[in-house]
N, C-alpha and C. Protein backbone atom coordinates (compact mmCIF):
# COMPACT_ATOMS: atom_id res chain seq x y z
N UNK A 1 70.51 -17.92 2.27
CA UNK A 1 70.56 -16.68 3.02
C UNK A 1 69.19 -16.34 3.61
N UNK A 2 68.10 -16.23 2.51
CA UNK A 2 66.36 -16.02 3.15
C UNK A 2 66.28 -16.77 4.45
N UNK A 3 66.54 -18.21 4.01
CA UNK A 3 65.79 -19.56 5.18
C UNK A 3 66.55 -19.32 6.06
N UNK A 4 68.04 -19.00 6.18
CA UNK A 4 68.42 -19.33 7.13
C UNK A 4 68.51 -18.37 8.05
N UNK A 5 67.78 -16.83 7.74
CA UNK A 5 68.00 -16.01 8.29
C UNK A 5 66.49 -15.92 9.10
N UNK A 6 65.31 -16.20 8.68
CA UNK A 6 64.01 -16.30 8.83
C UNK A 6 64.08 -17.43 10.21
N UNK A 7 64.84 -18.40 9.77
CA UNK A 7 65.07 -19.67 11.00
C UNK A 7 65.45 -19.22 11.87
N UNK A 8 66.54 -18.09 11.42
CA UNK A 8 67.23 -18.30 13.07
C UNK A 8 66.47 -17.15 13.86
N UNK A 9 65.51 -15.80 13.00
CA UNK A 9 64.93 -14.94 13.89
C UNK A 9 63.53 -15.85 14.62
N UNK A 10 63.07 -16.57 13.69
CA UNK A 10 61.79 -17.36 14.71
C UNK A 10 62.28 -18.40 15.88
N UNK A 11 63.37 -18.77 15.46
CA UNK A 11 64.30 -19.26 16.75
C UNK A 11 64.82 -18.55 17.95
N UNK A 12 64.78 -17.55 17.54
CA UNK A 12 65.15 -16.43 18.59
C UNK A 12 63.97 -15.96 19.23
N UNK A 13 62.49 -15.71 18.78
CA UNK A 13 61.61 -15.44 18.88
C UNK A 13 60.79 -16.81 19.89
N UNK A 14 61.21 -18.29 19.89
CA UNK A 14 60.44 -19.26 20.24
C UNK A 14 61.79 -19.10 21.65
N UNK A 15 62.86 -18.41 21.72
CA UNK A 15 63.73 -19.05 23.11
C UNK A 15 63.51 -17.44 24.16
N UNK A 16 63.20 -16.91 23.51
CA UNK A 16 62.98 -15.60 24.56
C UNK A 16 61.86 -15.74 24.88
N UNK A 17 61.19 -15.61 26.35
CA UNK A 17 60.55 -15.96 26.90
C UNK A 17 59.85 -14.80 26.86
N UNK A 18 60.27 -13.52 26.61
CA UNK A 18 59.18 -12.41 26.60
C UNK A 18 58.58 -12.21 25.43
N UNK A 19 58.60 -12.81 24.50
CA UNK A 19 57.97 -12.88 22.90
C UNK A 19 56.84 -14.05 22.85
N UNK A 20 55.73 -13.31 22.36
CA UNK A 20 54.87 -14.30 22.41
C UNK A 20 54.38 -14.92 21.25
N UNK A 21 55.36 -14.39 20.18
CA UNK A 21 55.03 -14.63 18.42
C UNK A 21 56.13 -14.53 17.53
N UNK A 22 56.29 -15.52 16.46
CA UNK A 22 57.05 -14.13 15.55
C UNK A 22 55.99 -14.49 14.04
N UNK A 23 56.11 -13.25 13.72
CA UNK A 23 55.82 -12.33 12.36
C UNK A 23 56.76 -12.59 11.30
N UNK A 24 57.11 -13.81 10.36
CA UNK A 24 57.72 -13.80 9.29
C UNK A 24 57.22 -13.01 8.08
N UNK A 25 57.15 -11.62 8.00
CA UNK A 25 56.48 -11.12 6.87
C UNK A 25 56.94 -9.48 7.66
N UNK A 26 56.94 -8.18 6.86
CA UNK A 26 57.10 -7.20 7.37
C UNK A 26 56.05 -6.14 7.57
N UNK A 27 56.44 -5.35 7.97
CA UNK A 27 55.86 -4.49 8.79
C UNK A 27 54.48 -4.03 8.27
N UNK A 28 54.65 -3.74 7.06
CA UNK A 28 53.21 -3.27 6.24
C UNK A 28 52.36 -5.00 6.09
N UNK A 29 52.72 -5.94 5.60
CA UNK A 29 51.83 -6.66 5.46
C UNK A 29 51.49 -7.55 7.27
N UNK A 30 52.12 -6.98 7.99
CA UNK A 30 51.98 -7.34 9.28
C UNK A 30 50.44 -6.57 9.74
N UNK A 31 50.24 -5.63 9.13
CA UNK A 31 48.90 -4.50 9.05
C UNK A 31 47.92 -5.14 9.00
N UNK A 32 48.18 -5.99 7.68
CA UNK A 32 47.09 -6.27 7.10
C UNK A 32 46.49 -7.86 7.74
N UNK A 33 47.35 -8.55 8.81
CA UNK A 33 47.32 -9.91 9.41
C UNK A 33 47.14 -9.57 10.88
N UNK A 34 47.40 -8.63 11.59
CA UNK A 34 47.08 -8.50 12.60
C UNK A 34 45.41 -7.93 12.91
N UNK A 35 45.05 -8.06 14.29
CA UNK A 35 43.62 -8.00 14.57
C UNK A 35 42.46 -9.03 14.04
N UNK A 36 43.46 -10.29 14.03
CA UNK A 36 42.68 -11.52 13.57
C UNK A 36 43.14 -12.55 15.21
N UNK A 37 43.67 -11.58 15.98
CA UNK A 37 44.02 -12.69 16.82
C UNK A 37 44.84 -13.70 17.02
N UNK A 38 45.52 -13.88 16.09
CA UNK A 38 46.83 -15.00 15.93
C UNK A 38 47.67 -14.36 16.35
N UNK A 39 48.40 -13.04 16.58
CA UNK A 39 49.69 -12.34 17.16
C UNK A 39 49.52 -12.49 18.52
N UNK A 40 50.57 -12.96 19.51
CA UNK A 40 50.41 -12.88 20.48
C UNK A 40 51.71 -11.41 20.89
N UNK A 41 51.37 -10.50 21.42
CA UNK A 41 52.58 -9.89 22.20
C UNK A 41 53.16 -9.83 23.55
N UNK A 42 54.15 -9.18 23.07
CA UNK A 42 55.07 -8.29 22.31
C UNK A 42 55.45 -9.99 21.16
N UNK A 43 55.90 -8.96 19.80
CA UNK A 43 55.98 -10.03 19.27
C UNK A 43 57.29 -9.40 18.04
N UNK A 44 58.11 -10.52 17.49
CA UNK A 44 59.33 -10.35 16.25
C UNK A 44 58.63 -10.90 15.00
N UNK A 45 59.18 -9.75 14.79
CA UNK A 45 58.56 -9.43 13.20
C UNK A 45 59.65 -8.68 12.46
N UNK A 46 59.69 -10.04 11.36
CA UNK A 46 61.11 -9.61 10.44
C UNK A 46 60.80 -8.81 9.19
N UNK A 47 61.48 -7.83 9.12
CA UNK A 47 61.71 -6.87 7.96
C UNK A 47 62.09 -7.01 6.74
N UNK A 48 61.56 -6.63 5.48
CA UNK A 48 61.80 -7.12 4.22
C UNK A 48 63.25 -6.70 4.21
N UNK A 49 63.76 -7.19 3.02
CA UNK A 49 65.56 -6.79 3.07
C UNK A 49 65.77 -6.36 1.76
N UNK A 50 66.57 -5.77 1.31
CA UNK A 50 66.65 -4.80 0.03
C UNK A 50 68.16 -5.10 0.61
N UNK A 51 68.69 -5.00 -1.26
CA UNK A 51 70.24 -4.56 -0.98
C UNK A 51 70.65 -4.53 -2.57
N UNK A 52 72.27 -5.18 -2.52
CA UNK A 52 72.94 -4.29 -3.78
C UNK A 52 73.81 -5.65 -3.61
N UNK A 53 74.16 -5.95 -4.76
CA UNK A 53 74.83 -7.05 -5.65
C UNK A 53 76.45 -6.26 -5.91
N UNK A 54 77.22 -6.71 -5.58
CA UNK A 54 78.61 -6.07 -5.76
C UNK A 54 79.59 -7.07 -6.76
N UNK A 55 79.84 -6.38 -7.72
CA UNK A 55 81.17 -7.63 -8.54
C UNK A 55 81.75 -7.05 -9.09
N UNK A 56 82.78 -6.53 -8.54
CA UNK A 56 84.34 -5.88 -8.41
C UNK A 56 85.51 -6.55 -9.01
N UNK A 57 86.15 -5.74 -9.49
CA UNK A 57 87.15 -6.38 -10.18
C UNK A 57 88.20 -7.39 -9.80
N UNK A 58 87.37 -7.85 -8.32
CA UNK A 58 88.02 -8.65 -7.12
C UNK A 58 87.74 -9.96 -7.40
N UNK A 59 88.27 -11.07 -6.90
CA UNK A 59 87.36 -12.02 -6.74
C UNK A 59 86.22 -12.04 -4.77
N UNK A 60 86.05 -10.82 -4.88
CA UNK A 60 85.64 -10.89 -3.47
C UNK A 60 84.14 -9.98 -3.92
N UNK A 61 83.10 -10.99 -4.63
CA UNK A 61 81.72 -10.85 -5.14
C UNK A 61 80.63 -11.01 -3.80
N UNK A 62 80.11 -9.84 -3.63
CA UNK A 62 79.38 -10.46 -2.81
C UNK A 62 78.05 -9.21 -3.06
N UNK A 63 76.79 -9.66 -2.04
CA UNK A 63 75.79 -9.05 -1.63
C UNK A 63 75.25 -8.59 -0.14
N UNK A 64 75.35 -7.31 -0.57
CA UNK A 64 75.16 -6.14 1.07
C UNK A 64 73.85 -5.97 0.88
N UNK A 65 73.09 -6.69 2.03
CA UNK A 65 71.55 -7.06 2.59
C UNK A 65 71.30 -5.91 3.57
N UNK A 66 70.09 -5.48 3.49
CA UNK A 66 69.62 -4.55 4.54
C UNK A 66 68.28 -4.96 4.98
N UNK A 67 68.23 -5.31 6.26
CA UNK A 67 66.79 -5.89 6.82
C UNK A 67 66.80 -5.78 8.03
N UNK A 68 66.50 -6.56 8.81
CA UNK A 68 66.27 -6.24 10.32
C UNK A 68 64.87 -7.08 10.91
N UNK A 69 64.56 -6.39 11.95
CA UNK A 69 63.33 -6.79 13.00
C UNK A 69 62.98 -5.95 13.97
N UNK A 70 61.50 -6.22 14.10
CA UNK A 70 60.76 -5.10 14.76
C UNK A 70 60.30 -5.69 15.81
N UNK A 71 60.08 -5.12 17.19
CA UNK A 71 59.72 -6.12 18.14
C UNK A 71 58.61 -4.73 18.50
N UNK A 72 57.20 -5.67 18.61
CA UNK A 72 56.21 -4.82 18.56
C UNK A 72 55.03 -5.18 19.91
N UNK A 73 54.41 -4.54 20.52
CA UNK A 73 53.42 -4.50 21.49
C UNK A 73 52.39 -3.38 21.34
N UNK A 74 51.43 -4.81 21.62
CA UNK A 74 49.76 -3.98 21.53
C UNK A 74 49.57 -2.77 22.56
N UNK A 75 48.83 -1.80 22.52
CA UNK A 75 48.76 -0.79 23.32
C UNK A 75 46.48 -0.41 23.30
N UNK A 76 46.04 -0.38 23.82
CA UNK A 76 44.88 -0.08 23.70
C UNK A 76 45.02 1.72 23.38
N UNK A 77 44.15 1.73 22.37
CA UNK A 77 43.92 3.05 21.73
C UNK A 77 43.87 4.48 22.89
N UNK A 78 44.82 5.26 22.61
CA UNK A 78 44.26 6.60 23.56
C UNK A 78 45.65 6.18 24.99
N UNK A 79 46.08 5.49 25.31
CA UNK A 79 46.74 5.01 26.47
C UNK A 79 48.46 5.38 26.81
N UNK A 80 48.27 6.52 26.00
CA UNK A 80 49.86 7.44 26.14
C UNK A 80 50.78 6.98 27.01
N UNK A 81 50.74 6.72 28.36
CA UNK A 81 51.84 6.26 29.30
C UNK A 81 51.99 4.45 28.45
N UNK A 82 50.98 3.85 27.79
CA UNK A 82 51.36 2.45 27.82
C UNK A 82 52.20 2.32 26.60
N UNK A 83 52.00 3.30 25.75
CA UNK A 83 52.77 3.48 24.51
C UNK A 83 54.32 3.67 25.00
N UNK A 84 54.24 4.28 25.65
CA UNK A 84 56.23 4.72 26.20
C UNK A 84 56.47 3.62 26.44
N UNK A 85 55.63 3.11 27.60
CA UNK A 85 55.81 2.09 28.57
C UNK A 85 56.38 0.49 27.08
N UNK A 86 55.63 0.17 26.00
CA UNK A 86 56.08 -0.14 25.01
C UNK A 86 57.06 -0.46 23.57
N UNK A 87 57.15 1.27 23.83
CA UNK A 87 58.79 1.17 23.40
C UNK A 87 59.81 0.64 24.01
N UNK A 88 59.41 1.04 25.26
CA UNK A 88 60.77 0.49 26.67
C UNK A 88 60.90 -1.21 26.76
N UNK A 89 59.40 -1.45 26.42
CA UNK A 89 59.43 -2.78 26.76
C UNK A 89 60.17 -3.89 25.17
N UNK A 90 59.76 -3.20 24.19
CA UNK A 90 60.26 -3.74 22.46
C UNK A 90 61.66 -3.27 22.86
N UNK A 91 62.37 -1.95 23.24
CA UNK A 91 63.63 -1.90 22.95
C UNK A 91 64.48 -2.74 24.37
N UNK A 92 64.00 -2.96 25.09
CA UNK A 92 64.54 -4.13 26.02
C UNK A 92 64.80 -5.80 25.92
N UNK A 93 63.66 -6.00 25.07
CA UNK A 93 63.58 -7.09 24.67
C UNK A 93 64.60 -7.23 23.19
N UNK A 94 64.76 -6.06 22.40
CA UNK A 94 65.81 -6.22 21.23
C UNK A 94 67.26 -5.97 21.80
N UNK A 95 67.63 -5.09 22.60
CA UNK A 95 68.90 -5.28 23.69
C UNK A 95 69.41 -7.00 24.00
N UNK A 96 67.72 -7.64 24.72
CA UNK A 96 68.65 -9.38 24.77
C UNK A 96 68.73 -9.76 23.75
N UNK A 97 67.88 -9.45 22.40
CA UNK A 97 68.26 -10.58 21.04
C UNK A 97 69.25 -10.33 20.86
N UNK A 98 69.83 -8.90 20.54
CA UNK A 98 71.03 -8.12 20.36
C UNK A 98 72.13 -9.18 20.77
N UNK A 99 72.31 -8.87 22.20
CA UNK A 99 73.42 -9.86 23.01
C UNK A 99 73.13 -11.61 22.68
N UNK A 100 71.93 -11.92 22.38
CA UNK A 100 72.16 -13.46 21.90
C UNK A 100 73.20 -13.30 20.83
N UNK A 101 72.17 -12.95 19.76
CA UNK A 101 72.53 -12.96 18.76
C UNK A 101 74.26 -12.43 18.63
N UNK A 102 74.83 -11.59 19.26
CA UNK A 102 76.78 -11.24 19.80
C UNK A 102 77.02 -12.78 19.97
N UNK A 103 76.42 -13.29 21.23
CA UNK A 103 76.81 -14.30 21.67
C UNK A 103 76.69 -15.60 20.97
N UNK A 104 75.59 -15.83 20.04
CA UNK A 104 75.80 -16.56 19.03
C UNK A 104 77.16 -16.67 17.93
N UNK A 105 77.16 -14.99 17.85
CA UNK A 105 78.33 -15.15 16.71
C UNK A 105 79.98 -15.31 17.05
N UNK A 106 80.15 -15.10 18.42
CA UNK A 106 81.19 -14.93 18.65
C UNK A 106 81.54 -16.60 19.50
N UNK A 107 80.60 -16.68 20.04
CA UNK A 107 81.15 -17.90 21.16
C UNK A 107 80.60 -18.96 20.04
N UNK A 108 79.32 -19.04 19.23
CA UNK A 108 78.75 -20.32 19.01
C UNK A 108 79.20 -20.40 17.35
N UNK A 109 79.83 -19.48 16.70
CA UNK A 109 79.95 -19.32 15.41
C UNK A 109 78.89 -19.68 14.46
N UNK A 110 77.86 -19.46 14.28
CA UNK A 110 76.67 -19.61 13.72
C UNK A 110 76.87 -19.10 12.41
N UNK A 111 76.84 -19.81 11.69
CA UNK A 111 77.30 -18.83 10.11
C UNK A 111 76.33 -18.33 9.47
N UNK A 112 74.76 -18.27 10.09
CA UNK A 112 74.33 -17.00 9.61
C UNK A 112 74.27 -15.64 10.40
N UNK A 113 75.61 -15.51 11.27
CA UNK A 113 75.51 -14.02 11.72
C UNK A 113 76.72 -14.12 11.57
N UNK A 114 77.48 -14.77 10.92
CA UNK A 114 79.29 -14.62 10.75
C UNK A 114 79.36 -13.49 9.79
N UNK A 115 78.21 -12.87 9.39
CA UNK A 115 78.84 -11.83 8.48
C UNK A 115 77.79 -10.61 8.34
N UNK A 116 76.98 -11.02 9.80
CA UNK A 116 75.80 -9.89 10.01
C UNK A 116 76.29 -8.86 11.05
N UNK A 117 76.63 -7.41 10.69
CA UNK A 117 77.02 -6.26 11.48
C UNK A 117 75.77 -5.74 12.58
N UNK A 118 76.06 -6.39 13.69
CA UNK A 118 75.39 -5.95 14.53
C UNK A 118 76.19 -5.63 15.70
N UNK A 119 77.04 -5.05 15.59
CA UNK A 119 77.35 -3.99 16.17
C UNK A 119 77.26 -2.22 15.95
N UNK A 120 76.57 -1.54 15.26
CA UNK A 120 76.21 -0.70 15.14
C UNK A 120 75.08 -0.84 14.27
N UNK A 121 73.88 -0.63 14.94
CA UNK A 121 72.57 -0.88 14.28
C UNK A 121 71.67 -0.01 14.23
N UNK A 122 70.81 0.40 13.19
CA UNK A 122 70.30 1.82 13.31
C UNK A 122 68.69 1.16 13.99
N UNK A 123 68.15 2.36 14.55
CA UNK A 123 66.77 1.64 15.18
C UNK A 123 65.77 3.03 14.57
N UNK A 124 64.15 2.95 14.80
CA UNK A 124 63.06 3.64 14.69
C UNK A 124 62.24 3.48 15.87
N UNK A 125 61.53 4.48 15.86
CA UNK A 125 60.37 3.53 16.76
C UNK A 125 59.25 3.87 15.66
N UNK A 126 58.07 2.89 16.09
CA UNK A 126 57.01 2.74 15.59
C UNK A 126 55.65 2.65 16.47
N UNK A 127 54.56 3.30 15.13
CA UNK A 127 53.30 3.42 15.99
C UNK A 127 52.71 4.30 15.79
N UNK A 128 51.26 3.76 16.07
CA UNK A 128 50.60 2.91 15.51
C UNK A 128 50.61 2.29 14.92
N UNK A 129 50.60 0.98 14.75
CA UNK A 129 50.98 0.45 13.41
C UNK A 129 49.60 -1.48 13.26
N UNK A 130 49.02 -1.15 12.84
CA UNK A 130 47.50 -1.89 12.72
C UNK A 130 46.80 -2.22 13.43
N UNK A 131 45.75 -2.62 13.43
CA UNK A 131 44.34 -2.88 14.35
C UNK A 131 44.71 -2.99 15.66
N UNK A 132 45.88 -3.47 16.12
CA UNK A 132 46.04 -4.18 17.69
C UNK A 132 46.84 -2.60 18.11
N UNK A 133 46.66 -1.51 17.03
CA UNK A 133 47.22 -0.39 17.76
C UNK A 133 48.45 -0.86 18.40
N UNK A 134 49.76 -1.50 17.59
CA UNK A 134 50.74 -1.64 18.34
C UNK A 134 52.43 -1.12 18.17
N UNK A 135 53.18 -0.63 19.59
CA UNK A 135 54.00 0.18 19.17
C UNK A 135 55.18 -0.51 19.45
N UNK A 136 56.34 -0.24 18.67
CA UNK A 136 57.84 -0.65 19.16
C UNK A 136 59.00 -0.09 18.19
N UNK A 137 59.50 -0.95 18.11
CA UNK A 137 61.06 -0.46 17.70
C UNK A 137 61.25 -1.28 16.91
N UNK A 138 61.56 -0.49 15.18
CA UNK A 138 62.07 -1.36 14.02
C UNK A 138 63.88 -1.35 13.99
N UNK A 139 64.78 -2.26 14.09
CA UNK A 139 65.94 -2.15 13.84
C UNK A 139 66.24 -3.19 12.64
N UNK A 140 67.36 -1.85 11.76
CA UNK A 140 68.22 -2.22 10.64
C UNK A 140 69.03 -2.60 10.87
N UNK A 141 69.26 -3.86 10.36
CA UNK A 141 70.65 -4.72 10.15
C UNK A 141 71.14 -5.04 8.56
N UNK A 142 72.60 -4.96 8.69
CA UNK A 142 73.46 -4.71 7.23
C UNK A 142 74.37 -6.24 7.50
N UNK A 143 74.21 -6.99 6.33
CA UNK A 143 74.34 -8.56 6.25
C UNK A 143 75.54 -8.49 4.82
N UNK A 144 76.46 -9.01 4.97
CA UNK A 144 77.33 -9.44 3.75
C UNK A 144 77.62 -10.78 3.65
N UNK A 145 76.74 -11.31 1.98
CA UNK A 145 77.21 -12.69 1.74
C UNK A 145 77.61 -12.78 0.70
N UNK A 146 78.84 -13.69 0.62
CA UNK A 146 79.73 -13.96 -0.68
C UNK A 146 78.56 -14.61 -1.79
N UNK A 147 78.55 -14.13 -2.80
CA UNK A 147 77.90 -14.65 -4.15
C UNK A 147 78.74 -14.95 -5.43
N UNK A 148 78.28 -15.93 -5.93
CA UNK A 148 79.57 -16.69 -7.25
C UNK A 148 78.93 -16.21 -8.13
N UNK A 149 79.63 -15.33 -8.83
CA UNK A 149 79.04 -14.75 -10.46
C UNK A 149 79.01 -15.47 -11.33
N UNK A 150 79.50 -17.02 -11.32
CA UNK A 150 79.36 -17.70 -12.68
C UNK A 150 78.23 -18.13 -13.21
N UNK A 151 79.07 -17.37 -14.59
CA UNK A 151 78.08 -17.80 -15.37
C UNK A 151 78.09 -19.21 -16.21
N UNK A 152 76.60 -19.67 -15.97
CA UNK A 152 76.61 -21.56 -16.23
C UNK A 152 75.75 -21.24 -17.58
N UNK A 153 76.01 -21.73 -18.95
CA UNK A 153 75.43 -21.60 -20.00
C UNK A 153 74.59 -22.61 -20.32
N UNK A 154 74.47 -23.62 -19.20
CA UNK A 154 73.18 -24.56 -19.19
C UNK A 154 71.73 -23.87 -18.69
N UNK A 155 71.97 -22.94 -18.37
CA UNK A 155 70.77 -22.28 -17.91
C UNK A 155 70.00 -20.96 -18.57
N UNK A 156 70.83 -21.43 -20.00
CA UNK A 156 70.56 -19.99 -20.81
C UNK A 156 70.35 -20.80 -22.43
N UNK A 157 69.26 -20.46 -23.12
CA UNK A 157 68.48 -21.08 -24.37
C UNK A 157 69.48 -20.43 -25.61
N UNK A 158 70.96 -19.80 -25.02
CA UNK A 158 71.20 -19.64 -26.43
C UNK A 158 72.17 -18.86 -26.39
């Protein structure tokens, strides 16, 4: 679920031509790596994921993921119109991943978005957000993957 979800956002990040990076790590430790010069922008930068383990009296066990990606651009300090101008430009550029990523799941069946809800996605904007002073738009995405509860007693001392 991690790798293959990390693959396919830096994959998405290396075929859009308006991204000049991606950021495998999130938003806060993105702070602490930027203004070294390695980010190129506007750039994707994936969001840590938190979620909840479900095992229901079903056999239908699974785990509801919450994570997402932030598509972010440098702004020089003090430059109010370039900041707007920034959001417009991060939430334009997450509009085409958006529609890849539809179009991945529907025409190309990609089975790591066969069970990622992106059709209603919550968004933020952001900003300031570290040294390169840069602003955009964080969007949440809600992911469901089947998980096998068994329990294997080879993996337990007793």
């Amino acid at each position: 679920m991690f790798d293959e979800l990390t693959n396919y956002y830096r994959s998405l990040a290396a075929a859009n031509k308006h991204i000049g990076s991606f950021v495998g790590m999130d938003v806060n430790e993105f702070t602490s790596y930027a203004g070294e010069g390695a980010i190129q922008y506007p750039c994707l930068c994936m969001e840590t994921m938190t979620g909840v383990l479900s095992a229901t009296r079903s056999d239908n066990e699974n785990t509801a993921a919450a994570g997402g990606f932030a598509v972010l651009c440098a702004v020089d300090e003090g430059d109010y119109p370039a900041e707007t101008k920034a959001l417009q430009t991060a939430f334009d550029i997450a509009v085409q991943i958006f529609a890849r990523m539809k179009r991945d799941r529907d025409e190309m069946r990609i089975p790591e978005l066969l069970e990622i809800d992106i059709d209603n996605v919550s968004w933020e904007t952001l900003g300031p957000v570290g040294p390169d002073n840069a602003f955009g738009i964080l969007f949440k995405i809600k992911t469901f993957h089947p998980v096998d509860l068994y329990f294997n007693p080879n993996d337990w001392n007793g």
